[in-house]
Protein backbone atom coordinates (compact mmCIF):
# COMPACT_ATOMS: atom_id res chain seq x y z
CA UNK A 1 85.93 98.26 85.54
CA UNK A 2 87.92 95.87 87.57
CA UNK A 3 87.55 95.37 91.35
CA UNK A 4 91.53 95.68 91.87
CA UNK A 5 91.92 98.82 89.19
CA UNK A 6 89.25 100.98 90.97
CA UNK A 7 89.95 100.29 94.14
CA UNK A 8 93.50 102.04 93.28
CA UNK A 9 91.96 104.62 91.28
CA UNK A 10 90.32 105.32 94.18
CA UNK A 11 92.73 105.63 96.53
CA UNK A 12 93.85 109.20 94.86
CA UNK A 13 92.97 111.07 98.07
CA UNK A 14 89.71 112.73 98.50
CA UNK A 15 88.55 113.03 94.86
CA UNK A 16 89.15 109.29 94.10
CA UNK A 17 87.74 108.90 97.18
CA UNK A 18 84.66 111.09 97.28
CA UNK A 19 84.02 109.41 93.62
CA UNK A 20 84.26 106.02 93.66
CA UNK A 21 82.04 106.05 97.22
CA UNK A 22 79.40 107.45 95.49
CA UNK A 23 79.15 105.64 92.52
CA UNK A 24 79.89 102.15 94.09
CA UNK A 25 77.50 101.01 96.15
CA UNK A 26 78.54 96.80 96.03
CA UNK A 27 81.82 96.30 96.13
CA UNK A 28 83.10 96.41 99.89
CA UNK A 29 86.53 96.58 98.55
CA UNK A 30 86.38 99.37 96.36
CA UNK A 31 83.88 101.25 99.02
CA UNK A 32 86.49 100.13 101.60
CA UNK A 33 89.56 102.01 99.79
CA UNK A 34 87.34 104.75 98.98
CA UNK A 35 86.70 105.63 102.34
CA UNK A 36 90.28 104.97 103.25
CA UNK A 37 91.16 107.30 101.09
CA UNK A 38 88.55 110.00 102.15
CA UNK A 39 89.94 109.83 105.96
CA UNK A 40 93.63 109.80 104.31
CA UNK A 41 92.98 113.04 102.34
CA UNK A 42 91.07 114.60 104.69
CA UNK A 43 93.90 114.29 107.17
CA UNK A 44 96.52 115.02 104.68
CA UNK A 45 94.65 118.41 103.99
CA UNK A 46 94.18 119.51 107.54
CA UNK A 47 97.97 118.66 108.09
CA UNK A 48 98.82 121.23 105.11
CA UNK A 49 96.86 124.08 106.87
CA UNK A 50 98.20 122.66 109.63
CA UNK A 51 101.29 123.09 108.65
CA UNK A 52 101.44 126.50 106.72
CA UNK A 53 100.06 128.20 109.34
CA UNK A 54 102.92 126.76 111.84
CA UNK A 55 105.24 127.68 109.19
CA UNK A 56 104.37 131.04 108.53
CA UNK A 57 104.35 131.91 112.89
CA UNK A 58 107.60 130.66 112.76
CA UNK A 59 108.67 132.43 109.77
CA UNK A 60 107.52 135.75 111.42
CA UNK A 61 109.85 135.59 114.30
CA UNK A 62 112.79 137.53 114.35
CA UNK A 63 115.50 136.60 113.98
CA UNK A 64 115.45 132.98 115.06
CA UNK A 65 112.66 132.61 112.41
CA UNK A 66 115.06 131.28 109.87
CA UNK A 67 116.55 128.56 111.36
CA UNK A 68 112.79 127.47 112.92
CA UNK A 69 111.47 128.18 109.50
CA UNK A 70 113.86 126.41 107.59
CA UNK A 71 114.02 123.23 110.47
CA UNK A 72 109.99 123.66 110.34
CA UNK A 73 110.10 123.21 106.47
CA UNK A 74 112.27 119.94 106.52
CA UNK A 75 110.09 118.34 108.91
CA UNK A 76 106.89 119.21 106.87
CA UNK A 77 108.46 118.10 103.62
CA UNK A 78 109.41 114.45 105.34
CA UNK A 79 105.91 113.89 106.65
CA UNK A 80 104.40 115.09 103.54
CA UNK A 81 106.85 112.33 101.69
CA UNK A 82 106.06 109.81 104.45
CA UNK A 83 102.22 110.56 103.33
CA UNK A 84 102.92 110.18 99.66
CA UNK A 85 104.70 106.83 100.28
CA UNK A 86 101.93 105.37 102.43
CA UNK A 87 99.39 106.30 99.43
CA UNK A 88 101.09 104.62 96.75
CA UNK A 89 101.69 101.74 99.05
CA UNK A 90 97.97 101.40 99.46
CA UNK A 91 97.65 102.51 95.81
CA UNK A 92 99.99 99.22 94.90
CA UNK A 93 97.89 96.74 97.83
CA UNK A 94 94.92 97.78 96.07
CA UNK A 95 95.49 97.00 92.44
CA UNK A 96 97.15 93.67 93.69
CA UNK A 97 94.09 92.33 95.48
CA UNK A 98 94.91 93.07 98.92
CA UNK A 99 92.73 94.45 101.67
CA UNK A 100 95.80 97.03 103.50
CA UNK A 101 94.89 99.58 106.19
CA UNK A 102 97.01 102.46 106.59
CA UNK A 103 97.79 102.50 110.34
CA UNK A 104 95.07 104.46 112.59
CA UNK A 105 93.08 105.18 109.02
CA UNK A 106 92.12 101.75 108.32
CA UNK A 107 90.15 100.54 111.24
CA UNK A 108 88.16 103.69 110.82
CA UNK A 109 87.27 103.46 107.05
CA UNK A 110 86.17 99.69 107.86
CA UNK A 111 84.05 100.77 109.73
CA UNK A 112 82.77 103.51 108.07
CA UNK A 113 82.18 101.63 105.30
CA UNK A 114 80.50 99.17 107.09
CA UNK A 115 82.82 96.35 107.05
CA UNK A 116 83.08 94.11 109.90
CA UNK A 117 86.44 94.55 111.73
């Protein structure tokens, strides 16, 4: 398989991830997005617990639950589209050949994957 096509592939979060890590072992690009994508998913999960569990306090409060519940959803569903856009952004960098962090994510997972920064 292609450097650029599993390097995307494996930017799916945390299963694309979590398989292209283990089964690539030379490629620092495709170990690179791998890990990116590992961090990425990992913090994309923890912000949907996160998340529901803000949601549903909020949802249990009387009366003003509503309107915090409903404002709480909005701002939940625009992060978790701000999320989606940065993965297919580094979904795109990756099948075109180009080494992109995602802010704060990036430095990490170059690291991580033992890349020199």
């Amino acid at each position: 398989m292609p450097s650029n096509v599993a390097a995307a592939l494996a930017c799916i979060p945390l299963i694309g991830g979590l398989i292209f890590y283990i089964l690539e072992k030379h490629d620092q690009f495709v170990r690179f997005y791998a890990m990116q994508s590992i961090i990425f998913g990992g913090i994309w999960f923890l912000f949907n617990i996160i998340a529901h569990i803000i949601g549903s306090i909020l949802w249990s409060i009387p009366v003003a639950g509503a309107v915090f519940g409903t404002l709480w959803s909005f701002v939940s569903a625009v992060v978790q589209l701000g999320l989606l856009v940065l993965m297919i952004i580094a979904m795109i960098k990756a099948f075109t050949g180009v080494r992109w962090d995602i802010p704060w994510v990036g430095p990490i997972a170059r690291k991580q994957a033992g890349e020199t920064v």
